[in-house]
PDB file of N, CA and C in Angstrom:
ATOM      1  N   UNK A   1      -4.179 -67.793-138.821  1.00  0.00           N
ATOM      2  CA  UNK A   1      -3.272 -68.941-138.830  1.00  0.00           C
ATOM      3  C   UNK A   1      -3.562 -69.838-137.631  1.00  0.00           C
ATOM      4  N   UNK A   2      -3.490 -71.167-137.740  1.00  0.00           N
ATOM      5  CA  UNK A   2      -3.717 -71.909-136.697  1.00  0.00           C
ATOM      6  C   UNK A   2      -2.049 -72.325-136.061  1.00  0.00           C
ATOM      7  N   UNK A   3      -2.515 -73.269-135.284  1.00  0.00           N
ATOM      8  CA  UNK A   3      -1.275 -73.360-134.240  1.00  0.00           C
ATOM      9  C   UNK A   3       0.073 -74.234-135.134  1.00  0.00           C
ATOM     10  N   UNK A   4      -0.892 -75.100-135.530  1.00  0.00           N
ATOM     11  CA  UNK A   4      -0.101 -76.473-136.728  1.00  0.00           C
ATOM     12  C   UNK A   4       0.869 -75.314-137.568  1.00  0.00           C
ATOM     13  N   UNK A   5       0.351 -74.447-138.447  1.00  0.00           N
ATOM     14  CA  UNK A   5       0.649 -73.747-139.315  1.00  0.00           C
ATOM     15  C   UNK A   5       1.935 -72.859-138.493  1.00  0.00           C
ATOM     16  N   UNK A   6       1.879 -71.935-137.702  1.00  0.00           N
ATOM     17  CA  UNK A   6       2.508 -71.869-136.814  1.00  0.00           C
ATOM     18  C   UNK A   6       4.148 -72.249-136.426  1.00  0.00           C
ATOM     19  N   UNK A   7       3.685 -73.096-135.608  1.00  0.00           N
ATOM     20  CA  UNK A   7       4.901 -74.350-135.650  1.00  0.00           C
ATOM     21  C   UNK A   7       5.288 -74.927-136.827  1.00  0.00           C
ATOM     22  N   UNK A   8       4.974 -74.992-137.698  1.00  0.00           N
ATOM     23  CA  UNK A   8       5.992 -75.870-138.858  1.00  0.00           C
ATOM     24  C   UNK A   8       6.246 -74.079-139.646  1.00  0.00           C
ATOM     25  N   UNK A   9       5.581 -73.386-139.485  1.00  0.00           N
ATOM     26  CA  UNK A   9       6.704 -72.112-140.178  1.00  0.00           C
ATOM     27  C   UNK A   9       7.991 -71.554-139.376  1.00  0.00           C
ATOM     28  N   UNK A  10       7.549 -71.620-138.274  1.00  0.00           N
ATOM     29  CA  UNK A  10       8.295 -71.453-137.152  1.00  0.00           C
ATOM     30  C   UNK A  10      10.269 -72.486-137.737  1.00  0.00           C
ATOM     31  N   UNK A  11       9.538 -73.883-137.387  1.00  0.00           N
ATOM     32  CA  UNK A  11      10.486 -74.710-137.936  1.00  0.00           C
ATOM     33  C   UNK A  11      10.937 -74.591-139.223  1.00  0.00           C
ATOM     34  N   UNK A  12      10.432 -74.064-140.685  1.00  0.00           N
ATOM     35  CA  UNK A  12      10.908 -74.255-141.523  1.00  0.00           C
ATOM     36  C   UNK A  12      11.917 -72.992-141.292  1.00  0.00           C
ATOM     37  N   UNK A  13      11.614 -71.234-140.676  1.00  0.00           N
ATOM     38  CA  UNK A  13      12.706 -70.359-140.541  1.00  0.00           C
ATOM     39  C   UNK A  13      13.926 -71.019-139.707  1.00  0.00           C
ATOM     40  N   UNK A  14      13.627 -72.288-139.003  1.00  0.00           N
ATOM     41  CA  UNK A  14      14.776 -72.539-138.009  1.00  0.00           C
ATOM     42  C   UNK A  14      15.703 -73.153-139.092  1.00  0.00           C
ATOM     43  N   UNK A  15      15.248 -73.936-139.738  1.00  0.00           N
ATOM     44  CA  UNK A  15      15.387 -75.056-140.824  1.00  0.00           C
ATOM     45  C   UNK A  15      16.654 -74.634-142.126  1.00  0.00           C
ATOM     46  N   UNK A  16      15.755 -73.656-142.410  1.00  0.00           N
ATOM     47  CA  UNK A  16      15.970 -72.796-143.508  1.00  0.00           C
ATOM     48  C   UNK A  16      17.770 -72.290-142.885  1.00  0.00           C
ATOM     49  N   UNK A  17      17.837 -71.665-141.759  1.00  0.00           N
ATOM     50  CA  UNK A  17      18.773 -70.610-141.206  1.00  0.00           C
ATOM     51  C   UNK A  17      19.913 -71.790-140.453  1.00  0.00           C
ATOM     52  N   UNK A  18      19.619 -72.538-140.595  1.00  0.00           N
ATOM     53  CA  UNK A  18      20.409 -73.626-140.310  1.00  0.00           C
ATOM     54  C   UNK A  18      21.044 -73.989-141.562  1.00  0.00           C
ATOM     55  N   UNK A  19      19.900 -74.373-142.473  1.00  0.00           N
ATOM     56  CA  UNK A  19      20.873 -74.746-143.764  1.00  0.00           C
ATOM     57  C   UNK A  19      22.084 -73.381-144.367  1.00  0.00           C
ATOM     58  N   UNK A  20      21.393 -72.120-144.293  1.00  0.00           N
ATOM     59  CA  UNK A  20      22.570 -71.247-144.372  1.00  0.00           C
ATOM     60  C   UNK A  20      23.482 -71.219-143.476  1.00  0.00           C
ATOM     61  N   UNK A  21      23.293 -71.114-142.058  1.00  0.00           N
ATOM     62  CA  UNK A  21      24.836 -71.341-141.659  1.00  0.00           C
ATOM     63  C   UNK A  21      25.592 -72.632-141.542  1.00  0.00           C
ATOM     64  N   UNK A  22      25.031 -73.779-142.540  1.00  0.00           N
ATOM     65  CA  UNK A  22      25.673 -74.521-142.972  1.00  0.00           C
ATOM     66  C   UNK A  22      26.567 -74.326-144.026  1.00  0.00           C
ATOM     67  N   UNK A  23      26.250 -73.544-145.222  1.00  0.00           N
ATOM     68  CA  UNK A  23      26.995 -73.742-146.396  1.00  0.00           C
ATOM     69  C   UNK A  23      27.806 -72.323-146.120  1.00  0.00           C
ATOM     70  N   UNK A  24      27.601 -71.651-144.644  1.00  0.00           N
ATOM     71  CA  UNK A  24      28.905 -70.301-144.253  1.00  0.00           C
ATOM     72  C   UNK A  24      29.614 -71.315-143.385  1.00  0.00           C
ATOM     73  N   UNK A  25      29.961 -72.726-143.743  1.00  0.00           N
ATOM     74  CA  UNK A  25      30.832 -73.306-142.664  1.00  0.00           C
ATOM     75  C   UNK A  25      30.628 -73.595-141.001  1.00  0.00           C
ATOM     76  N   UNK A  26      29.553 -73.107-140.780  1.00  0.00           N
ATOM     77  CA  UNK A  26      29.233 -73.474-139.396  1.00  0.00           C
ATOM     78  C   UNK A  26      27.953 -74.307-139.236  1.00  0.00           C
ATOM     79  N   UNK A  27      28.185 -75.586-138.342  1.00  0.00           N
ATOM     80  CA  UNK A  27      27.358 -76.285-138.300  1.00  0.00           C
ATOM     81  C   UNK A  27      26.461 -76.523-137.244  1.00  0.00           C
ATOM     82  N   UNK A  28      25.820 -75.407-136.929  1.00  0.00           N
ATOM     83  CA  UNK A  28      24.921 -75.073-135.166  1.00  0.00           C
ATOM     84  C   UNK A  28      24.389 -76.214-135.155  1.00  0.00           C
ATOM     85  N   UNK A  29      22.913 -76.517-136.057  1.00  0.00           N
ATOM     86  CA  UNK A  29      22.457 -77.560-135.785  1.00  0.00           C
ATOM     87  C   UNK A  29      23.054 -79.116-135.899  1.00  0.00           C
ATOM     88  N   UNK A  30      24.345 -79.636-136.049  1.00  0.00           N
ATOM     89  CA  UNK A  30      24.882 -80.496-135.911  1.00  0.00           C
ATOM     90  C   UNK A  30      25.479 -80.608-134.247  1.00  0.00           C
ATOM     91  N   UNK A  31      25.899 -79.631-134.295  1.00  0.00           N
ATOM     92  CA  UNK A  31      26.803 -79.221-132.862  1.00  0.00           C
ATOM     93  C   UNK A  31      26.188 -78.924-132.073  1.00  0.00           C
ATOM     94  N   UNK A  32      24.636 -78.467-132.004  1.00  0.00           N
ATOM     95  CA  UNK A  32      23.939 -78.525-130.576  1.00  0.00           C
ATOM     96  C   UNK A  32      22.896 -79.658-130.605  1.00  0.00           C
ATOM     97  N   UNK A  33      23.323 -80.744-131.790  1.00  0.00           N
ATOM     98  CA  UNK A  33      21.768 -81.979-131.525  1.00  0.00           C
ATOM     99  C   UNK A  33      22.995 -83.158-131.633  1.00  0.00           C
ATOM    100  N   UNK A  34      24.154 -82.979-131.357  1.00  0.00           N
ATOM    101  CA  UNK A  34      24.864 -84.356-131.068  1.00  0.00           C
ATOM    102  C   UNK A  34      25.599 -84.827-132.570  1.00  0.00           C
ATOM    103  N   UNK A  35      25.877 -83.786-133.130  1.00  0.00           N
ATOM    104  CA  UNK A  35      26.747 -84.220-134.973  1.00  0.00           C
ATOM    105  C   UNK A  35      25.693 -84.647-135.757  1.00  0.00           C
ATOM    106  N   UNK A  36      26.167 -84.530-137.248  1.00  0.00           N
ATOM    107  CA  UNK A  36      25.019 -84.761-137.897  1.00  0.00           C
ATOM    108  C   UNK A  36      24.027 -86.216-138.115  1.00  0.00           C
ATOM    109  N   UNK A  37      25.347 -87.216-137.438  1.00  0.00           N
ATOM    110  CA  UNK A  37      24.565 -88.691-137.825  1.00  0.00           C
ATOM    111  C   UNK A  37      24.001 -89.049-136.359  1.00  0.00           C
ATOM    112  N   UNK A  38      23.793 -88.021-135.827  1.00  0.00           N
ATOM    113  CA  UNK A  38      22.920 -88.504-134.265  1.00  0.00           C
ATOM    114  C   UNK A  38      21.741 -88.862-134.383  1.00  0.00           C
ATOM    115  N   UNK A  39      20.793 -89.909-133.513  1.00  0.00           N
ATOM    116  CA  UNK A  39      19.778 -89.955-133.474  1.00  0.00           C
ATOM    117  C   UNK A  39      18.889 -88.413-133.322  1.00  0.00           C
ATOM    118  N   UNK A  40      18.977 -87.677-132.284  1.00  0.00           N
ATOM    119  CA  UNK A  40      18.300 -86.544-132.601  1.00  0.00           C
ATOM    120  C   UNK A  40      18.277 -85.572-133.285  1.00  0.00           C
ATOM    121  N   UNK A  41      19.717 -85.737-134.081  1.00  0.00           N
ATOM    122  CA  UNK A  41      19.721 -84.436-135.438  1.00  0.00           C
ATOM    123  C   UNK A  41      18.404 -85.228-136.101  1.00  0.00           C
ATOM    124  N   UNK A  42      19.070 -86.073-136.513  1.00  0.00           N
ATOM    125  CA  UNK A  42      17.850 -87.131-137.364  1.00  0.00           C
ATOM    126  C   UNK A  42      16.367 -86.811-137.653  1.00  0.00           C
ATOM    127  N   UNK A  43      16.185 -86.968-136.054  1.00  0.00           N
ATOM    128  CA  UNK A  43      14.639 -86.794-135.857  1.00  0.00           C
ATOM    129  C   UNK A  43      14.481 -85.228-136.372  1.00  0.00           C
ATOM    130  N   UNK A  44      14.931 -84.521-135.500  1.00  0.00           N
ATOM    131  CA  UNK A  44      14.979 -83.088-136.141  1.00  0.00           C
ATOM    132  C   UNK A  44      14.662 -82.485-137.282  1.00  0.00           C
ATOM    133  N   UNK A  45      15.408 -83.324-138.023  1.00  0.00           N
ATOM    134  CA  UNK A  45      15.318 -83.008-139.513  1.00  0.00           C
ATOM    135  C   UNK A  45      14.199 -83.602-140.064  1.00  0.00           C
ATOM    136  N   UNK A  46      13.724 -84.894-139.616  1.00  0.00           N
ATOM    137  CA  UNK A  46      12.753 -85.421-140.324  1.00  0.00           C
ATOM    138  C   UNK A  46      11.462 -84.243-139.811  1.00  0.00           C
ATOM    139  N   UNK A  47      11.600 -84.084-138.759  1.00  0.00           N
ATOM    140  CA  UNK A  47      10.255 -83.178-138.325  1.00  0.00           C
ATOM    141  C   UNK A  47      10.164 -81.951-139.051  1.00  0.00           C
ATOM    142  N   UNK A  48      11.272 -81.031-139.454  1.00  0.00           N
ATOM    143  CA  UNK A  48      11.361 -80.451-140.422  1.00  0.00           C
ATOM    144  C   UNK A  48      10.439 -81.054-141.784  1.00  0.00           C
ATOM    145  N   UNK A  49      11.199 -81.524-142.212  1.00  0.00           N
ATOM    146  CA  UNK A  49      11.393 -82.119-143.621  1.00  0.00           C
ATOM    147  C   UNK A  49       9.299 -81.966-143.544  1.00  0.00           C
ATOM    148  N   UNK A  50       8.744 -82.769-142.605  1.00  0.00           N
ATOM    149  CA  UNK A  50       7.585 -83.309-142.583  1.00  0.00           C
ATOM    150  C   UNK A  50       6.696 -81.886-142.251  1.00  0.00           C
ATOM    151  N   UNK A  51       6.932 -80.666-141.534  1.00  0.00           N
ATOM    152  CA  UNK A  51       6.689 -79.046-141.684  1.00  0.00           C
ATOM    153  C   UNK A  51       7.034 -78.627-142.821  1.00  0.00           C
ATOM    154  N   UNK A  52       7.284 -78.664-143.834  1.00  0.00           N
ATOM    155  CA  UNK A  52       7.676 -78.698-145.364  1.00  0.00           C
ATOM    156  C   UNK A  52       6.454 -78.687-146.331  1.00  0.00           C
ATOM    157  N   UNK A  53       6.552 -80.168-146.062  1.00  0.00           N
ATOM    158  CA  UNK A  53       5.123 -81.033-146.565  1.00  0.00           C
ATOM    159  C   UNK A  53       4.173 -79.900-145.963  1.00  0.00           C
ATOM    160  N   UNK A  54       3.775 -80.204-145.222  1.00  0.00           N
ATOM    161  CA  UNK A  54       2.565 -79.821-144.423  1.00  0.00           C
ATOM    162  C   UNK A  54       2.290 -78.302-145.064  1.00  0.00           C
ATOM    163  N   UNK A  55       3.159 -77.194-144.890  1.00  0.00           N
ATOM    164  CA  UNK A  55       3.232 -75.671-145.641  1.00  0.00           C
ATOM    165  C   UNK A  55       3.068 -75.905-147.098  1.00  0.00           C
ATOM    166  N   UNK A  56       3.314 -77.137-147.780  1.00  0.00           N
ATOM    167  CA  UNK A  56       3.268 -76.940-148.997  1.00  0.00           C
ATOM    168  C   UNK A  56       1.781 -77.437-149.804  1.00  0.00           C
ATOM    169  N   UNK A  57       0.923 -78.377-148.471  1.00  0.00           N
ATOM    170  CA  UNK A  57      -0.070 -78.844-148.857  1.00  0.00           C
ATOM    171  C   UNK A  57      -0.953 -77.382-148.132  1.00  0.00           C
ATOM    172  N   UNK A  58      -0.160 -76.420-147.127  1.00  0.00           N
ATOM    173  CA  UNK A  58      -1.128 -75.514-146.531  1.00  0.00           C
ATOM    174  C   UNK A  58      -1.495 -74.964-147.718  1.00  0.00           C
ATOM    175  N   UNK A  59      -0.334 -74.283-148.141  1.00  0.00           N
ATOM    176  CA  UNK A  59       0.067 -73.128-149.017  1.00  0.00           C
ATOM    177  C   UNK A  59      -1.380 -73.356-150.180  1.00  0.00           C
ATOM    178  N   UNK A  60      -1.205 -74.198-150.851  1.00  0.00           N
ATOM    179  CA  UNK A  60      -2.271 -74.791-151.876  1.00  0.00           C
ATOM    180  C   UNK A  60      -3.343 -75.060-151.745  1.00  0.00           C
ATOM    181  N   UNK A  61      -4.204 -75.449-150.274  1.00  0.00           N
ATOM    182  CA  UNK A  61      -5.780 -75.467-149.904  1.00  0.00           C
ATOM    183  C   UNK A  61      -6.044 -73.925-149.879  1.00  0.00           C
ATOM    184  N   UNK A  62      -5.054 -72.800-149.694  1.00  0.00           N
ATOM    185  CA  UNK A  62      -5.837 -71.961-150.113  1.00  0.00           C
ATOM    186  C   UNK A  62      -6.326 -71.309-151.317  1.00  0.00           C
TER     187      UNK A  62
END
């Protein structure tokens, strides 16, 4: 595995475990990046979102 690969799996388990203790009512990643309509949840998520992509184009070159 390279480093890229790495880091965006890394992020998608953060990602992922965030969205579950979202729908158990607790909102970590809102409440430690400034609520959900903050500029840095934002970014956050997009960087996610974009480690997504990236695992899903990994996943398939092999």
């Amino acid at each position: 595995m390279d480093v890229l690969h790495k880091i965006s799996f890394w992020l998608l388990v953060i990602g992922g475990l965030n969205w579950l203790l979202y729908v158990l009512g607790w909102e970590v990643g809102g409440v430690l990046l400034g609520g959900m309509d903050a500029m840095l949840a934002q970014v956050v998520y997009v960087v996610v979102g974009l480690a997504a992509l990236f695992e899903v184009f990994y996943f398939f070159k092999k």
